[in-house]
Protein backbone atom coordinates (compact mmCIF):
# COMPACT_ATOMS: atom_id res chain seq x y z
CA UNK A 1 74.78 87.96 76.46
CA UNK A 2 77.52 88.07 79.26
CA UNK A 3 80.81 87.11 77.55
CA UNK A 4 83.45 88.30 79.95
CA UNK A 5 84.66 85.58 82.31
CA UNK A 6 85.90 87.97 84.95
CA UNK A 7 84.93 90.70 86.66
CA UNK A 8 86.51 93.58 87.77
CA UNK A 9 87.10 93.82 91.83
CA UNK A 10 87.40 96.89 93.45
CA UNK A 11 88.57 96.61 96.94
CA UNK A 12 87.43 98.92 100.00
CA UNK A 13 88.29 99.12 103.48
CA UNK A 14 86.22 96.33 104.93
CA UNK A 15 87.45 93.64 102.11
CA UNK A 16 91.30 94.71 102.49
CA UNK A 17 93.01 92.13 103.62
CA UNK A 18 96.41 93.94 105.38
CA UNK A 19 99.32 91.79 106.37
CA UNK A 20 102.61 92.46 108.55
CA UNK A 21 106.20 92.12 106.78
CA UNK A 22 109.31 92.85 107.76
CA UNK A 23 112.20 93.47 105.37
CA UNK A 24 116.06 93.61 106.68
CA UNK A 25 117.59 96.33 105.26
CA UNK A 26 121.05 95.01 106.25
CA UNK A 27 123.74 95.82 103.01
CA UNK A 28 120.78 96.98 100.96
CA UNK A 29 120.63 99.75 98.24
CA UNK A 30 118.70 102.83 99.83
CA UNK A 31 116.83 103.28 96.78
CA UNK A 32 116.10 100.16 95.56
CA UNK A 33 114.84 99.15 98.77
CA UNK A 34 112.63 102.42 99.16
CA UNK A 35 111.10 101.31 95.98
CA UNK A 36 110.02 97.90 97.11
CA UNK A 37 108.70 99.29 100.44
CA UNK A 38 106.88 101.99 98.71
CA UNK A 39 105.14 99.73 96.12
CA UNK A 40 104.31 97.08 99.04
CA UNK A 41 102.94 100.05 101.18
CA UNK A 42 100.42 100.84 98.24
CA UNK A 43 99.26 97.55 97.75
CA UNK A 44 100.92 97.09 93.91
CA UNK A 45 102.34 93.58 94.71
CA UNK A 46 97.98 92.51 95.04
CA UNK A 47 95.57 91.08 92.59
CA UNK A 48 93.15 93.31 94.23
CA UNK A 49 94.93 96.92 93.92
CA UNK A 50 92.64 100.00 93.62
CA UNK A 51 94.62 103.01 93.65
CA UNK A 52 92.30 105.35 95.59
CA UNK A 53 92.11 102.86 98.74
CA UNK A 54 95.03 101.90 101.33
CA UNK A 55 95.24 98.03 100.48
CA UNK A 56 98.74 97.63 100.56
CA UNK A 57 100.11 95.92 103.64
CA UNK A 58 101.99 97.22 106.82
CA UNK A 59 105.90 97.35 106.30
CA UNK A 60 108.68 96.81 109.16
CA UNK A 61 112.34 97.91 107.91
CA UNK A 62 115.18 96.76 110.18
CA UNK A 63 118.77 97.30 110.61
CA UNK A 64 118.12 101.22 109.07
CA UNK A 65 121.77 101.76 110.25
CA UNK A 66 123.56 99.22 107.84
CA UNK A 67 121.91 100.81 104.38
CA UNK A 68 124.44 101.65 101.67
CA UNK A 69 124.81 104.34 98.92
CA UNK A 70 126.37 103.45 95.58
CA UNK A 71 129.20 105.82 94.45
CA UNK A 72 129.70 109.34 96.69
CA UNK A 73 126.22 109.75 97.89
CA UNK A 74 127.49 109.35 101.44
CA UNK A 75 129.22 113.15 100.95
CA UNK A 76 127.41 114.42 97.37
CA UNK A 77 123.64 113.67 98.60
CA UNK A 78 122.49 116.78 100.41
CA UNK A 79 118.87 116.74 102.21
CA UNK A 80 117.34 120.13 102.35
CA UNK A 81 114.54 121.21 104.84
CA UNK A 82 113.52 124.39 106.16
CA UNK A 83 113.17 126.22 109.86
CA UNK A 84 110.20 128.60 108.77
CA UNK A 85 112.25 131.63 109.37
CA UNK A 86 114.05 134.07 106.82
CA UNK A 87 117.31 132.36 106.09
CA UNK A 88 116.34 129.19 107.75
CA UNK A 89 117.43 126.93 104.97
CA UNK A 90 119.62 124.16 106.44
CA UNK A 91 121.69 121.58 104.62
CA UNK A 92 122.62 117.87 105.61
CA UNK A 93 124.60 115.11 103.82
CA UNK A 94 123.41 111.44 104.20
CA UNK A 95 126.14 110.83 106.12
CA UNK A 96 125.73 112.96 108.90
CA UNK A 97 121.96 112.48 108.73
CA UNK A 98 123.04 108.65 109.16
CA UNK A 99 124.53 108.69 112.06
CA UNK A 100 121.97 111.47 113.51
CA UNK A 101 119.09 109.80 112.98
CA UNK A 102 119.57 106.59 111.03
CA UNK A 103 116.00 105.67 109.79
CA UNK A 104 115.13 109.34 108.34
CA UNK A 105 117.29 108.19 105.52
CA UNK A 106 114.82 105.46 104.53
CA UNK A 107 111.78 107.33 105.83
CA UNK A 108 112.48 110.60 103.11
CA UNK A 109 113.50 108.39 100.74
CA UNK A 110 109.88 106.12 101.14
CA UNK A 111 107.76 109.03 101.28
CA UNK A 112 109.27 110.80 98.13
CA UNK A 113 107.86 107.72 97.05
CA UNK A 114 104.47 107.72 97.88
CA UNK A 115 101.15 110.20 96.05
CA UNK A 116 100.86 113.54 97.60
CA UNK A 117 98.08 113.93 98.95
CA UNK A 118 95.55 112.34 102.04
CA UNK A 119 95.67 108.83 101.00
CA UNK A 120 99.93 109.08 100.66
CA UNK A 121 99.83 109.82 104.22
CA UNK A 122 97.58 107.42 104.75
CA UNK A 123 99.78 104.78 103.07
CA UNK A 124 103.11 105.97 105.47
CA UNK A 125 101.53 105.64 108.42
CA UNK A 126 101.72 101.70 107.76
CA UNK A 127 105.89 102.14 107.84
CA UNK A 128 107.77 101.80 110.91
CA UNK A 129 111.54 101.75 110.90
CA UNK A 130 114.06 100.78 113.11
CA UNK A 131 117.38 101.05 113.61
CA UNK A 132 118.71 97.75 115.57
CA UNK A 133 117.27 94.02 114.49
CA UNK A 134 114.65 94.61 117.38
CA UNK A 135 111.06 95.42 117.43
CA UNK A 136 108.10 95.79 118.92
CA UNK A 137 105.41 94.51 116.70
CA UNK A 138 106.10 90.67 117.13
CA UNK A 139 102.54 90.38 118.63
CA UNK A 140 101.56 90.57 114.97
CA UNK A 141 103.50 87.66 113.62
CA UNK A 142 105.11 89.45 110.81
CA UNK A 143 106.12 87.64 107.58
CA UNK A 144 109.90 88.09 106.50
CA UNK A 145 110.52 89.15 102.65
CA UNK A 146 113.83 88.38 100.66
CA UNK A 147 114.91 90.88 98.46
């Protein structure tokens, strides 16, 4: 006898159903907002979530130039990375990598995020960033979130 009333749906590639949103980053909390992004780039926010397939939707994050810190991240947050060669360790703060290259700052902070491993890159490939309030993707009729 069959008493469960549900059953349990596992979602693959051809019953995903992906959607376009865009989120204004505008004033926002860099990490707070990563956190969102990440968890809608996995699929978490879905009644049909399976964690080993990519059924999370795509993400568009504008305005990546007006993010905030809280407290003295702007000068104490240091981003490492690495040339390859002997002594090739290089240091920035998020402020200089701000006004360098303003969406790296969400883009690190997303993909720290995210599983390690094929299906984590996967997942970021669905995130596109841009600085200004402008983008290309309006062919895709993206839906706007509040946060």
């Amino acid at each position: 006898m069959n008493t469960l009333s549900y059953k349990t749906v596992s979602a693959n590639k051809a019953t995903v159903n992906k959607e376009w949103v865009i989120i204004d980053a505008d004033g926002m909390i860099l990490g707070r907002l990563a956190s969102v992004v990440a968890s809608m780039l996995r699929g978490k926010h879905k009644t049909n979530f399976t964690p080993h397939v990519d059924c999370g939707d795509n993400v568009i994050v504008i305005n990546a130039e007006k993010i905030n810190l809280s407290g003295a991240k702007w000068s104490d947050k240091i981003y490492i990375r690495h040339t390859g060669f002997p002594g090739g360790q290089r240091f920035t703060t998020a402020e200089a990598m701000l006004k360098k290259k303003p969406i790296s700052l969400i883009e690190h902070a997303v993909k720290g995020m995210l599983p390690k491993n094929r299906l984590g890159s996967e997942l970021y490939r669905n995130l596109h960033v841009y600085p200004g309030s402008v983008h290309p993707h309006e062919a895709q009729k993206p839906k706007k979130i509040e946060l």
